[in-house]
PDB file of N, CA and C in Angstrom:
ATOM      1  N   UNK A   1      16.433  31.563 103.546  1.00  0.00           N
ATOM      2  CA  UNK A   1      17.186  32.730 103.936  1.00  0.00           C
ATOM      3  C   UNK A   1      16.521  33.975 103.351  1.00  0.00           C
ATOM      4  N   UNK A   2      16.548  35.562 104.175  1.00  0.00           N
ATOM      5  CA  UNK A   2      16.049  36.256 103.356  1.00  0.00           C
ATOM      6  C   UNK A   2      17.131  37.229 103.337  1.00  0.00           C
ATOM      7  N   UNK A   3      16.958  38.049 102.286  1.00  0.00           N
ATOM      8  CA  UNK A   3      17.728  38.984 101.934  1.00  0.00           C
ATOM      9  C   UNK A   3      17.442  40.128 101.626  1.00  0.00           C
ATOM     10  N   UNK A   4      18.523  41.202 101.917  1.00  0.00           N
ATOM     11  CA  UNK A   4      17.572  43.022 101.322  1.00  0.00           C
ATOM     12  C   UNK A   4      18.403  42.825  99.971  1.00  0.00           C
ATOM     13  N   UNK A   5      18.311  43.684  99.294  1.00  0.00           N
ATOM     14  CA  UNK A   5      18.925  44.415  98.170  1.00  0.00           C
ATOM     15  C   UNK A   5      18.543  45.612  97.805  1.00  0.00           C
ATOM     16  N   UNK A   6      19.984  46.151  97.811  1.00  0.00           N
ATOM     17  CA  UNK A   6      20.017  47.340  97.424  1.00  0.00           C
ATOM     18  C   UNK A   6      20.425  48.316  96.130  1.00  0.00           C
ATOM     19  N   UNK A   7      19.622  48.280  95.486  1.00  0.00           N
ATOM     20  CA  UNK A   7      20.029  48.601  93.728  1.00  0.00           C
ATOM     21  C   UNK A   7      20.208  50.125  93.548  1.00  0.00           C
ATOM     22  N   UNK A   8      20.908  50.555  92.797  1.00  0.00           N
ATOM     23  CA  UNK A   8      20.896  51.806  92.436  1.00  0.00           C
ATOM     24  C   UNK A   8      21.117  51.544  90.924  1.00  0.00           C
ATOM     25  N   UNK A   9      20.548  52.455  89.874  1.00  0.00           N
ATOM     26  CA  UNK A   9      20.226  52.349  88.779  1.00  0.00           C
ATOM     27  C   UNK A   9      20.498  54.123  88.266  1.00  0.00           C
ATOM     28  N   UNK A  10      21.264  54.159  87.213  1.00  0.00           N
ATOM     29  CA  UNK A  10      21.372  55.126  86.651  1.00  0.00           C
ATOM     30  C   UNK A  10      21.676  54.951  85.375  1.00  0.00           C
ATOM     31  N   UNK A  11      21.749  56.695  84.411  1.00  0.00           N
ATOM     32  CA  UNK A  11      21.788  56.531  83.237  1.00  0.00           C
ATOM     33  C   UNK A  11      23.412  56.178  82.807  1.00  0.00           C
ATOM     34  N   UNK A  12      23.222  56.001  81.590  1.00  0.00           N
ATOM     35  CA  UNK A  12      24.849  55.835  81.272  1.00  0.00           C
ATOM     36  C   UNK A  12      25.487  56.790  81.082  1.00  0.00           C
ATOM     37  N   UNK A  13      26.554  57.253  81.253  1.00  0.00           N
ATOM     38  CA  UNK A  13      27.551  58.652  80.854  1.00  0.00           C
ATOM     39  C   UNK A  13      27.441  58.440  79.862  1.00  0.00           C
ATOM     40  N   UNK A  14      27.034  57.979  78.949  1.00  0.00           N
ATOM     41  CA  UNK A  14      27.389  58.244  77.324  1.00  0.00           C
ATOM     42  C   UNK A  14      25.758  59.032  77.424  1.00  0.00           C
ATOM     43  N   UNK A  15      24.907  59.224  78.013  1.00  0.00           N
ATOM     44  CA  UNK A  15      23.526  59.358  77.656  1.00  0.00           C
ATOM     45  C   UNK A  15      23.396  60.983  78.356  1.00  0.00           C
ATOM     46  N   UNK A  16      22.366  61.613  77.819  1.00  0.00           N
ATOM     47  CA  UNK A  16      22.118  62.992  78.139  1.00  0.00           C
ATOM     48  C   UNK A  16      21.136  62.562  79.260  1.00  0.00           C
ATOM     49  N   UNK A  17      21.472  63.396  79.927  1.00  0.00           N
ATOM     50  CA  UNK A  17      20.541  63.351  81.425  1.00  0.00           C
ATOM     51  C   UNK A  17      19.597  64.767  82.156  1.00  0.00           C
ATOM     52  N   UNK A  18      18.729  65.276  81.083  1.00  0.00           N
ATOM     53  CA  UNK A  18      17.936  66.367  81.527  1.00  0.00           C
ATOM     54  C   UNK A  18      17.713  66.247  82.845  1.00  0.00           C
ATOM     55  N   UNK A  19      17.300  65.484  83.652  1.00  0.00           N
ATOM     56  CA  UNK A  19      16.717  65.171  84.756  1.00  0.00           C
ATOM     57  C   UNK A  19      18.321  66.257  86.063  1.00  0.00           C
ATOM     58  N   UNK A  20      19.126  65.606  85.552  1.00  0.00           N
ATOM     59  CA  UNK A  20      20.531  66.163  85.931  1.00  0.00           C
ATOM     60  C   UNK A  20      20.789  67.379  85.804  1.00  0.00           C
ATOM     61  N   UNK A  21      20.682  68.055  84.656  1.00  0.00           N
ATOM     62  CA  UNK A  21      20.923  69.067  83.603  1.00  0.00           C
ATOM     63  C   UNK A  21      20.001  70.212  84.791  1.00  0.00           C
ATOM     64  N   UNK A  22      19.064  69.887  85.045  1.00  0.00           N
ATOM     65  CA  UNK A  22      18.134  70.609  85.109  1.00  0.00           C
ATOM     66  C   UNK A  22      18.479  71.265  86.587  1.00  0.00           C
ATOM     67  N   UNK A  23      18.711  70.056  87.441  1.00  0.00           N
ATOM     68  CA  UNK A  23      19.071  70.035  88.561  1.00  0.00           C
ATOM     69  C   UNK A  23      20.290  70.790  89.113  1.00  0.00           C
ATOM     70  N   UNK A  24      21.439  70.639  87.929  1.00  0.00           N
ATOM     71  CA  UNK A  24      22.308  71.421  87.913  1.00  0.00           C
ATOM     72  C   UNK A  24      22.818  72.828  87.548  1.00  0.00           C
ATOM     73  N   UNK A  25      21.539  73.013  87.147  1.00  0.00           N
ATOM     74  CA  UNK A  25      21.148  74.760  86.608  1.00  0.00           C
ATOM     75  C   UNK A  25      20.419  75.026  87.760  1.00  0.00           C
ATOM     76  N   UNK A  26      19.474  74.557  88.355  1.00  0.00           N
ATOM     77  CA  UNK A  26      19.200  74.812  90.013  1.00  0.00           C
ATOM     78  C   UNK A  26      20.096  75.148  91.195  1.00  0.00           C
ATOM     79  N   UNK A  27      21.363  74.556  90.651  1.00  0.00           N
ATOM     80  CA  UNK A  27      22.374  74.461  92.184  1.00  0.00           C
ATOM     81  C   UNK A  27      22.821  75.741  91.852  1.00  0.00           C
ATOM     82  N   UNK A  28      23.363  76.277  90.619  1.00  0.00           N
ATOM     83  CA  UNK A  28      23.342  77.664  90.267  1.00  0.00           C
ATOM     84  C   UNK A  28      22.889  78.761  90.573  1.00  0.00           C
ATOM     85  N   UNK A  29      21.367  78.705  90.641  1.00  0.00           N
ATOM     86  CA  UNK A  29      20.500  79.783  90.978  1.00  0.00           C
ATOM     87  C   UNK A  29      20.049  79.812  92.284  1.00  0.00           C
ATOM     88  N   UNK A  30      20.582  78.766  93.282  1.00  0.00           N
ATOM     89  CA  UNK A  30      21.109  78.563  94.823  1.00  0.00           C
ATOM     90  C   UNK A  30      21.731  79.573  95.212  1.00  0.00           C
ATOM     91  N   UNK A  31      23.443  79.249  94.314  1.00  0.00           N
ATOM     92  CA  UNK A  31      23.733  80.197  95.226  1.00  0.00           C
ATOM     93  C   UNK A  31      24.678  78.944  95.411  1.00  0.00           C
ATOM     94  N   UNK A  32      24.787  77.731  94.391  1.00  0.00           N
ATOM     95  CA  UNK A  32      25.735  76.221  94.687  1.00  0.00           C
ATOM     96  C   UNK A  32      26.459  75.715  93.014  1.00  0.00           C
ATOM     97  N   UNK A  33      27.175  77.197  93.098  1.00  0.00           N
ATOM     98  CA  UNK A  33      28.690  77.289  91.626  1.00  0.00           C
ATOM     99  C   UNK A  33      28.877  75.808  91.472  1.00  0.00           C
ATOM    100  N   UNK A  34      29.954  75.399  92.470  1.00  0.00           N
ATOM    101  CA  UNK A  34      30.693  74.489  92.481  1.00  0.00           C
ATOM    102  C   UNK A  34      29.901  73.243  92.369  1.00  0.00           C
ATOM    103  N   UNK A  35      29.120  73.006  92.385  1.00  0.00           N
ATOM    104  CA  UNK A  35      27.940  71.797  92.688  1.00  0.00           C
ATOM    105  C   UNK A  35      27.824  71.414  90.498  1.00  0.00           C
ATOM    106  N   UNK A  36      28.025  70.795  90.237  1.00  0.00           N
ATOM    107  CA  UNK A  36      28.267  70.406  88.521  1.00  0.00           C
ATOM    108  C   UNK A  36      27.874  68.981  88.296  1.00  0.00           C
ATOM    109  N   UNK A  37      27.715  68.701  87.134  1.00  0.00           N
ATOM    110  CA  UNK A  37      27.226  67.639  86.528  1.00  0.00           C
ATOM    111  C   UNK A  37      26.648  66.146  87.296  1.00  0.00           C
ATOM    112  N   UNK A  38      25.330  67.034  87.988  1.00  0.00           N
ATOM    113  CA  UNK A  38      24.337  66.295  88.661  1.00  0.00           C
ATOM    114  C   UNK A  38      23.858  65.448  87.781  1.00  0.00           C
ATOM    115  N   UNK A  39      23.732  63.552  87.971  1.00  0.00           N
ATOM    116  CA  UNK A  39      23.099  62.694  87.596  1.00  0.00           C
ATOM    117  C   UNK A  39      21.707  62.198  88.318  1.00  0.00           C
ATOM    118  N   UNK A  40      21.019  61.873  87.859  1.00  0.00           N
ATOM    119  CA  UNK A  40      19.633  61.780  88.679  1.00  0.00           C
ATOM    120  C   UNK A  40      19.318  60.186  88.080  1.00  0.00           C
ATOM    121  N   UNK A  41      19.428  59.687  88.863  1.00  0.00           N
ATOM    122  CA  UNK A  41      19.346  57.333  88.881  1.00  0.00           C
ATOM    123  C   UNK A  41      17.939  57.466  89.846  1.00  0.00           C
ATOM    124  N   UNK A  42      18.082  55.950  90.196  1.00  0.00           N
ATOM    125  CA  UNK A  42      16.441  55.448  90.951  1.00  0.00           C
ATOM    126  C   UNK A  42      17.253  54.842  92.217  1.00  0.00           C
ATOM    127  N   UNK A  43      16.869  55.062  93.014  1.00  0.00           N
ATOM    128  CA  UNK A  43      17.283  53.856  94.035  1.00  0.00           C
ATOM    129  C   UNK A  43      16.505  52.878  94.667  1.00  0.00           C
ATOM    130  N   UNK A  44      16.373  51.595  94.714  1.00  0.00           N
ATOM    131  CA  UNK A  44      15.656  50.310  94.913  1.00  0.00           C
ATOM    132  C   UNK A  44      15.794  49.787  96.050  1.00  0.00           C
ATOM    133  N   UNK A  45      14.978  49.404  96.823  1.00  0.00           N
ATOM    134  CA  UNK A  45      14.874  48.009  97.700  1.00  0.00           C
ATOM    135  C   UNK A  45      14.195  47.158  97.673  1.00  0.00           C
ATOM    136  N   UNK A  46      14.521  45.946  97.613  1.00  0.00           N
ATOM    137  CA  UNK A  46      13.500  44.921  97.906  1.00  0.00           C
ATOM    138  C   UNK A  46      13.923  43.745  98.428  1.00  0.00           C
ATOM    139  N   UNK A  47      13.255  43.077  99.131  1.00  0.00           N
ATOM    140  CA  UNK A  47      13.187  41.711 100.135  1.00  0.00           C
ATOM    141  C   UNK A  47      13.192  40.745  99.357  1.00  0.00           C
ATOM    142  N   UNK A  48      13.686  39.694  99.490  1.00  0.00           N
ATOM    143  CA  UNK A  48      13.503  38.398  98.628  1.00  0.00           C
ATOM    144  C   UNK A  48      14.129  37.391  99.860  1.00  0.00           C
ATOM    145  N   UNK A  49      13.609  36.043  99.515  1.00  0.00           N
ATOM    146  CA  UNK A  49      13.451  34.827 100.262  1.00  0.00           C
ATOM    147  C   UNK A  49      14.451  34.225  99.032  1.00  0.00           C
ATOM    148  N   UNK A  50      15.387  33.231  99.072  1.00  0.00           N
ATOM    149  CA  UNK A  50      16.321  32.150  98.463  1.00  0.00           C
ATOM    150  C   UNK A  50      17.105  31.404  99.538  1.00  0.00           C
ATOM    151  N   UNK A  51      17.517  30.729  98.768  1.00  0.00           N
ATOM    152  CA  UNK A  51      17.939  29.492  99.623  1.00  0.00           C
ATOM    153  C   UNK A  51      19.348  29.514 100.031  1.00  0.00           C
ATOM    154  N   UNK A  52      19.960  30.729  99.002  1.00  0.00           N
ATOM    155  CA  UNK A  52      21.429  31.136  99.625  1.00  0.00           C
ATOM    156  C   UNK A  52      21.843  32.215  98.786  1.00  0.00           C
ATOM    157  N   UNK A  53      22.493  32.775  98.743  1.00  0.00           N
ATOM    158  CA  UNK A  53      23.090  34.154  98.391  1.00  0.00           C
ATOM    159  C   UNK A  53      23.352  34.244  97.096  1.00  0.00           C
ATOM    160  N   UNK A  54      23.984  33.220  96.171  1.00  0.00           N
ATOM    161  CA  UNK A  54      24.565  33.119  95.491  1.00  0.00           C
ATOM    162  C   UNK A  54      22.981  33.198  94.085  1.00  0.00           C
ATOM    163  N   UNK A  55      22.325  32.392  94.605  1.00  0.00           N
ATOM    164  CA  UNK A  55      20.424  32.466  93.963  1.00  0.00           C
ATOM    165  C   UNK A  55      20.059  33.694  94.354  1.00  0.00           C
ATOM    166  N   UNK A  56      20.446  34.322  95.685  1.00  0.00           N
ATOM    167  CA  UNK A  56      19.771  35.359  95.916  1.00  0.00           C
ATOM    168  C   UNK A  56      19.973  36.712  94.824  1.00  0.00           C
ATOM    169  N   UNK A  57      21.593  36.609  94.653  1.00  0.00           N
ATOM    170  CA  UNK A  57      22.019  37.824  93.473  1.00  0.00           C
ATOM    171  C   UNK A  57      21.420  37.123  92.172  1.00  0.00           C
ATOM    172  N   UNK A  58      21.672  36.137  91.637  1.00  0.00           N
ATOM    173  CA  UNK A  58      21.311  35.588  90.420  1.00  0.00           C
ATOM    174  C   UNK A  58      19.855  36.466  90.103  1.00  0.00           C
ATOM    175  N   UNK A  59      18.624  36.258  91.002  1.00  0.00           N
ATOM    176  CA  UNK A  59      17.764  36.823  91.094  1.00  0.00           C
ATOM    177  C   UNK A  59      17.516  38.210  90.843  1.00  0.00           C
ATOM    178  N   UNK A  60      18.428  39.261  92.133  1.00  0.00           N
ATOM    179  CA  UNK A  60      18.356  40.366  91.702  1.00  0.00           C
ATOM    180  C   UNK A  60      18.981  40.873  90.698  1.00  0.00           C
ATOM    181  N   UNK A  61      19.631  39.835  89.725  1.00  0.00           N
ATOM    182  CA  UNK A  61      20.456  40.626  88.789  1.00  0.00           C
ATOM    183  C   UNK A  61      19.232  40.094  87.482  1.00  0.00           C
ATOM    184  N   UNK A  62      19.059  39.308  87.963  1.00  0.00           N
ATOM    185  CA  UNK A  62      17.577  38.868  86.408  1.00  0.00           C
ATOM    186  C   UNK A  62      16.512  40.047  86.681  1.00  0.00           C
ATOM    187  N   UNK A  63      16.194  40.457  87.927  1.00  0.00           N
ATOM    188  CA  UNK A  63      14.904  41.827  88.583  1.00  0.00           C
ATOM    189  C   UNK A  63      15.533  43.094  87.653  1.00  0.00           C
ATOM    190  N   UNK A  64      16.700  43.183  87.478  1.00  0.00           N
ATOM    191  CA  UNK A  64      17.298  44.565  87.458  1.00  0.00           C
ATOM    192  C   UNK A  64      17.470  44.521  85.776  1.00  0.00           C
ATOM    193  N   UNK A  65      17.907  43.477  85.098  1.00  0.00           N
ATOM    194  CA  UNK A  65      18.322  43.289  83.720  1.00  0.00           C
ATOM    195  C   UNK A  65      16.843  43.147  82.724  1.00  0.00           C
ATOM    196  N   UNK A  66      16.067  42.851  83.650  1.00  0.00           N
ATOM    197  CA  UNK A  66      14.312  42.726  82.980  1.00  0.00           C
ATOM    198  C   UNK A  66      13.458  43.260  83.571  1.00  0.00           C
ATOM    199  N   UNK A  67      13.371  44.391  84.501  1.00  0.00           N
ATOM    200  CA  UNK A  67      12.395  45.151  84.884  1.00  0.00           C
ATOM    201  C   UNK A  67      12.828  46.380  85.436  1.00  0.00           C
ATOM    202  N   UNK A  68      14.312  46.574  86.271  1.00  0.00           N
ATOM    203  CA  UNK A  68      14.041  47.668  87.393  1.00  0.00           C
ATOM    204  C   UNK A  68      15.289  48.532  85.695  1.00  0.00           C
ATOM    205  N   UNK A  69      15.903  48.209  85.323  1.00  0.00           N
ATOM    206  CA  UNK A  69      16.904  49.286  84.573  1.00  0.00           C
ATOM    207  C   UNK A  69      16.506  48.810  83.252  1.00  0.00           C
ATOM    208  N   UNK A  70      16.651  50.052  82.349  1.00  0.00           N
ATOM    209  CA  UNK A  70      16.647  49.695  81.079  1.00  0.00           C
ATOM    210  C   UNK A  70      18.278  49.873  80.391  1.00  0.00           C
ATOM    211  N   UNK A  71      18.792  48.729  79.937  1.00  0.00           N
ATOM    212  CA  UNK A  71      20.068  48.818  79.864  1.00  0.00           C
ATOM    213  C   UNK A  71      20.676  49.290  78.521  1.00  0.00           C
ATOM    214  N   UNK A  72      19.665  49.543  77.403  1.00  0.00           N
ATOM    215  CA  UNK A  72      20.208  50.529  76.870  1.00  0.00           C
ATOM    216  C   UNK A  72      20.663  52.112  76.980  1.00  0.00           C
ATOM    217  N   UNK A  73      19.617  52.060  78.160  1.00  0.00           N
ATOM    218  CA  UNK A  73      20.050  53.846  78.749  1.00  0.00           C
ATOM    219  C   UNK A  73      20.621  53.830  80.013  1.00  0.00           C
ATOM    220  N   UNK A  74      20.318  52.715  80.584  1.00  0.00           N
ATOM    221  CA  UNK A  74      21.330  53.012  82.308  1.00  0.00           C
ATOM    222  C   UNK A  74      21.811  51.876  82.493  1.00  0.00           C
ATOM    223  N   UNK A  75      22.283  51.970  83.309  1.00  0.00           N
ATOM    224  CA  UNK A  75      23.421  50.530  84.099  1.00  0.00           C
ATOM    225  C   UNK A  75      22.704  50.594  85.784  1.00  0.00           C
ATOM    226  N   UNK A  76      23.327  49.340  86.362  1.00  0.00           N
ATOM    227  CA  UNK A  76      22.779  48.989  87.934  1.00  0.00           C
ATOM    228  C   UNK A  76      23.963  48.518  87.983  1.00  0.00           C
ATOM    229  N   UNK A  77      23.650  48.934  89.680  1.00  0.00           N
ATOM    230  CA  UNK A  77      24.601  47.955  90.742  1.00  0.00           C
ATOM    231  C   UNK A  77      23.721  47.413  92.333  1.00  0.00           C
ATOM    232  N   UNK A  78      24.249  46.285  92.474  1.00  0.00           N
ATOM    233  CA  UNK A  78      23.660  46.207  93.838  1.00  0.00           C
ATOM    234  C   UNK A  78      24.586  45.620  94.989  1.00  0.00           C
ATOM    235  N   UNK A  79      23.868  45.874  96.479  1.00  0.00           N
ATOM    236  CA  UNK A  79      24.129  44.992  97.366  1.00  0.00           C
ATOM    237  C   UNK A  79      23.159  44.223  97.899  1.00  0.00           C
ATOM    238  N   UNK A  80      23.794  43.247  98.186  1.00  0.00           N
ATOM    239  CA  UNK A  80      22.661  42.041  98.570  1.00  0.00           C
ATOM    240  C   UNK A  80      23.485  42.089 100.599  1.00  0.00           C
ATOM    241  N   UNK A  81      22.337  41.640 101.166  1.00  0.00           N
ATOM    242  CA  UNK A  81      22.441  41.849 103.043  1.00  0.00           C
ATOM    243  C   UNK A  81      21.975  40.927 102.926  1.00  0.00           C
ATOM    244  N   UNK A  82      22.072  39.676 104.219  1.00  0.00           N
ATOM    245  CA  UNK A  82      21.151  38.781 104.156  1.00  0.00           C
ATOM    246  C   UNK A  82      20.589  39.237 105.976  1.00  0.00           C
ATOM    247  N   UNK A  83      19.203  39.102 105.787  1.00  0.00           N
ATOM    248  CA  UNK A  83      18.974  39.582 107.007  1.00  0.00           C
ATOM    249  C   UNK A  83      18.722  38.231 108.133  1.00  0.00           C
ATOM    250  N   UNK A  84      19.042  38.530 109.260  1.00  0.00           N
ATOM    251  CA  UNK A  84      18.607  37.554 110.285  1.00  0.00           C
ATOM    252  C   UNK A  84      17.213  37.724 111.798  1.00  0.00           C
TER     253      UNK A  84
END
């Protein structure tokens, strides 16, 4: 079976987020007040082959916990699609 996944990865609210910060002093000098406490995450895809869904997340959650997020500074979430 193959499958997409779709990860999104960001920092933790407990963590300072220049990347955000920065972005959100931009929406300002727009001319975009109301626009506030911009977070800036990664967003992921990738294809994988398993034998059923249940291996398929197991997988992307071992991809995400040991390579795609560092979980002292951000957290993930995903969806898994299985494509046909």
């Amino acid at each position: 079976m193959k499958f997409i996944a779709e990860i999104n990865v960001m920092p933790l609210k407990e963590i300072l987020d220049p990347q955000g910060k920065a972005v959100t002093g931009s929406m300002k000098n727009l001319g975009l007040q109301e626009i506030q406490n911009v977070r800036v995450g990664k967003h992921i895809t990738l294809e994988l082959e398993s034998e059923n869904e249940s291996v398929a997340r197991q997988k992307v959650d071992e991809a995400c916990r040991k390579l795609l997020a560092n979980l002292i500074m951000e957290s993930y979430e995903f969806e898994l699609k299985q494509v046909f």
